[in-house]
Protein backbone atom coordinates (compact mmCIF):
# COMPACT_ATOMS: atom_id res chain seq x y z
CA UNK A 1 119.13 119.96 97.87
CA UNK A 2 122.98 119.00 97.62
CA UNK A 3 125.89 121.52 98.96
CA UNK A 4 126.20 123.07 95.42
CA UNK A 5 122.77 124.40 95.29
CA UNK A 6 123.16 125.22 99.19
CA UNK A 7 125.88 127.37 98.28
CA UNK A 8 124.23 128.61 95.15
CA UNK A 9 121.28 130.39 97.15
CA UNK A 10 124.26 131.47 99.55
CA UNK A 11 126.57 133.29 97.45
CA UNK A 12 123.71 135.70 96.10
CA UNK A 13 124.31 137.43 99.47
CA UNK A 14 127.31 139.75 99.81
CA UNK A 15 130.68 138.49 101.25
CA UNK A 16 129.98 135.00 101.45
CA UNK A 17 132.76 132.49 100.21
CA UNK A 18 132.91 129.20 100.22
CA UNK A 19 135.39 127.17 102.29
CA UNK A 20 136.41 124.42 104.47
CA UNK A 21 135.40 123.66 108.32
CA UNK A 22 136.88 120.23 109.92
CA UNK A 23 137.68 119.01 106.33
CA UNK A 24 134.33 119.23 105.09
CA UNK A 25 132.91 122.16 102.53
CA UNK A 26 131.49 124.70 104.80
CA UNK A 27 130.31 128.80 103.83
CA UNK A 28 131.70 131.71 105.66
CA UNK A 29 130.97 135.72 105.88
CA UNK A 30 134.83 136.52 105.06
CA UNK A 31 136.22 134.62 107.98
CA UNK A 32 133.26 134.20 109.95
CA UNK A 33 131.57 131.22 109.89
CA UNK A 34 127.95 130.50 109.04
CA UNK A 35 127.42 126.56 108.41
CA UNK A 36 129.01 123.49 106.69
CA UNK A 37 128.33 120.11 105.37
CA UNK A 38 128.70 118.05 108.48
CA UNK A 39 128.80 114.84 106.78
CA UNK A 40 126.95 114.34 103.02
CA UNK A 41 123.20 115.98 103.28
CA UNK A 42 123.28 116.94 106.31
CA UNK A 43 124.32 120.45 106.63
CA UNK A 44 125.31 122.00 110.51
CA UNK A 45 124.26 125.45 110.58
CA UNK A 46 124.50 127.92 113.66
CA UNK A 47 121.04 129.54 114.72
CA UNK A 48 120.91 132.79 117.22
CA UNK A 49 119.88 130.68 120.32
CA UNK A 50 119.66 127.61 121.56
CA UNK A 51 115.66 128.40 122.41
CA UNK A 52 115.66 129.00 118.44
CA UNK A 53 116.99 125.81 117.58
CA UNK A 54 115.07 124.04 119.42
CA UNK A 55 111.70 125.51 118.16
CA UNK A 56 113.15 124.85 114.59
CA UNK A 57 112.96 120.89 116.26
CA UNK A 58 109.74 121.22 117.36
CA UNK A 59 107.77 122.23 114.80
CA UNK A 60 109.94 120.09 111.97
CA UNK A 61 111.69 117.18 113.72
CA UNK A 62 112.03 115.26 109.90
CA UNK A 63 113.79 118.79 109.15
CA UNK A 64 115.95 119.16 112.32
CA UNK A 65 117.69 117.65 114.63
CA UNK A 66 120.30 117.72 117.08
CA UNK A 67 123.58 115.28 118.09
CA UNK A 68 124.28 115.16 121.35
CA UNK A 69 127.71 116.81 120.25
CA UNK A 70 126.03 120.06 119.69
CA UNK A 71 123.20 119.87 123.03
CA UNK A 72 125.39 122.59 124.23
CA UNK A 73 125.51 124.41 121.38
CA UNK A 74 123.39 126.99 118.84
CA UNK A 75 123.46 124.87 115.89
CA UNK A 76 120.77 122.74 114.42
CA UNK A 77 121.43 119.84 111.81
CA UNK A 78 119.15 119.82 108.48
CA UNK A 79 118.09 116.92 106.62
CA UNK A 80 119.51 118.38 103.16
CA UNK A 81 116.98 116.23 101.12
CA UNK A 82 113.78 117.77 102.80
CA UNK A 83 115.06 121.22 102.61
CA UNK A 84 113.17 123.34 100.25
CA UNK A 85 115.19 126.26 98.79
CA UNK A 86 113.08 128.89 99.91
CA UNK A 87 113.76 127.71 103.60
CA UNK A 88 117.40 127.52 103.31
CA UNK A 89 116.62 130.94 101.89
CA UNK A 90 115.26 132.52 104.70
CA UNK A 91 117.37 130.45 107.31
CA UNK A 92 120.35 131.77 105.60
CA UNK A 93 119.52 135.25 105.50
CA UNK A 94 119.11 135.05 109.58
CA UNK A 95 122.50 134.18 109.97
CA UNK A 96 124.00 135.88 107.43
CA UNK A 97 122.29 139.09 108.83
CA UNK A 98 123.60 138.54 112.36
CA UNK A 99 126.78 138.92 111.13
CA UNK A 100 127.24 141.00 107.44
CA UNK A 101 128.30 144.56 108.29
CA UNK A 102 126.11 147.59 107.22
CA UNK A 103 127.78 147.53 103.81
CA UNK A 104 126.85 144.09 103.36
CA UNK A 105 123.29 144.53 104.38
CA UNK A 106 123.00 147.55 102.56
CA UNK A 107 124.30 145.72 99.25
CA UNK A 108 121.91 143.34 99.55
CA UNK A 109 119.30 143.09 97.23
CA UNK A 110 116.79 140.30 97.51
């Protein structure tokens, strides 16, 4: 996967735009934001808990990964080329859930 088809999968969900985190393309909830393209194909993208993230590591270290920069932090790095689309999918949807309002849950239609 590349950022365009990243974004593709992300804009089918309500109130997601795309923008710009740090100087590099990143995808926001309105203002909120939900991940970006930390440097090209590897995307930074926040994750509930730090316990979350680094189950995600666990079970697909090729997948994930971590800098020391974000130890401290609940965000995981992804390996864009070994992301399938129906993972970003469902990865997506967590975080975009944690923060859409009722309106934007309710208009979503999978």
């Amino acid at each position: 996967m590349d950022f365009d088809e990243v974004f593709a999968i992300a804009s089918t969900f309500p109130g997601v735009v795309r923008s710009t985190s740090y100087g590099t393309p990143s995808i926001k909830l309105g203002t909120k934001f939900l991940l970006r393209e930390r440097e090209p194909g590897i995307l930074a993208i926040q994750r509930p808990s730090i316990d979350e993230r680094d189950m995600l590591i666990e079970a697909e270290p090729d997948l994930f990964f971590i800098t020391d920069h974000y130890r401290d932090y609940p965000y995981v790095l992804i390996r864009l080329d070994r992301l399938a689309p129906d993972h970003f999918r469902a990865l997506f949807e967590t975080i975009w859930r944690e923060k859409a309002n009722k309106s934007q849950v309710s208009a979503y239609k999978p």
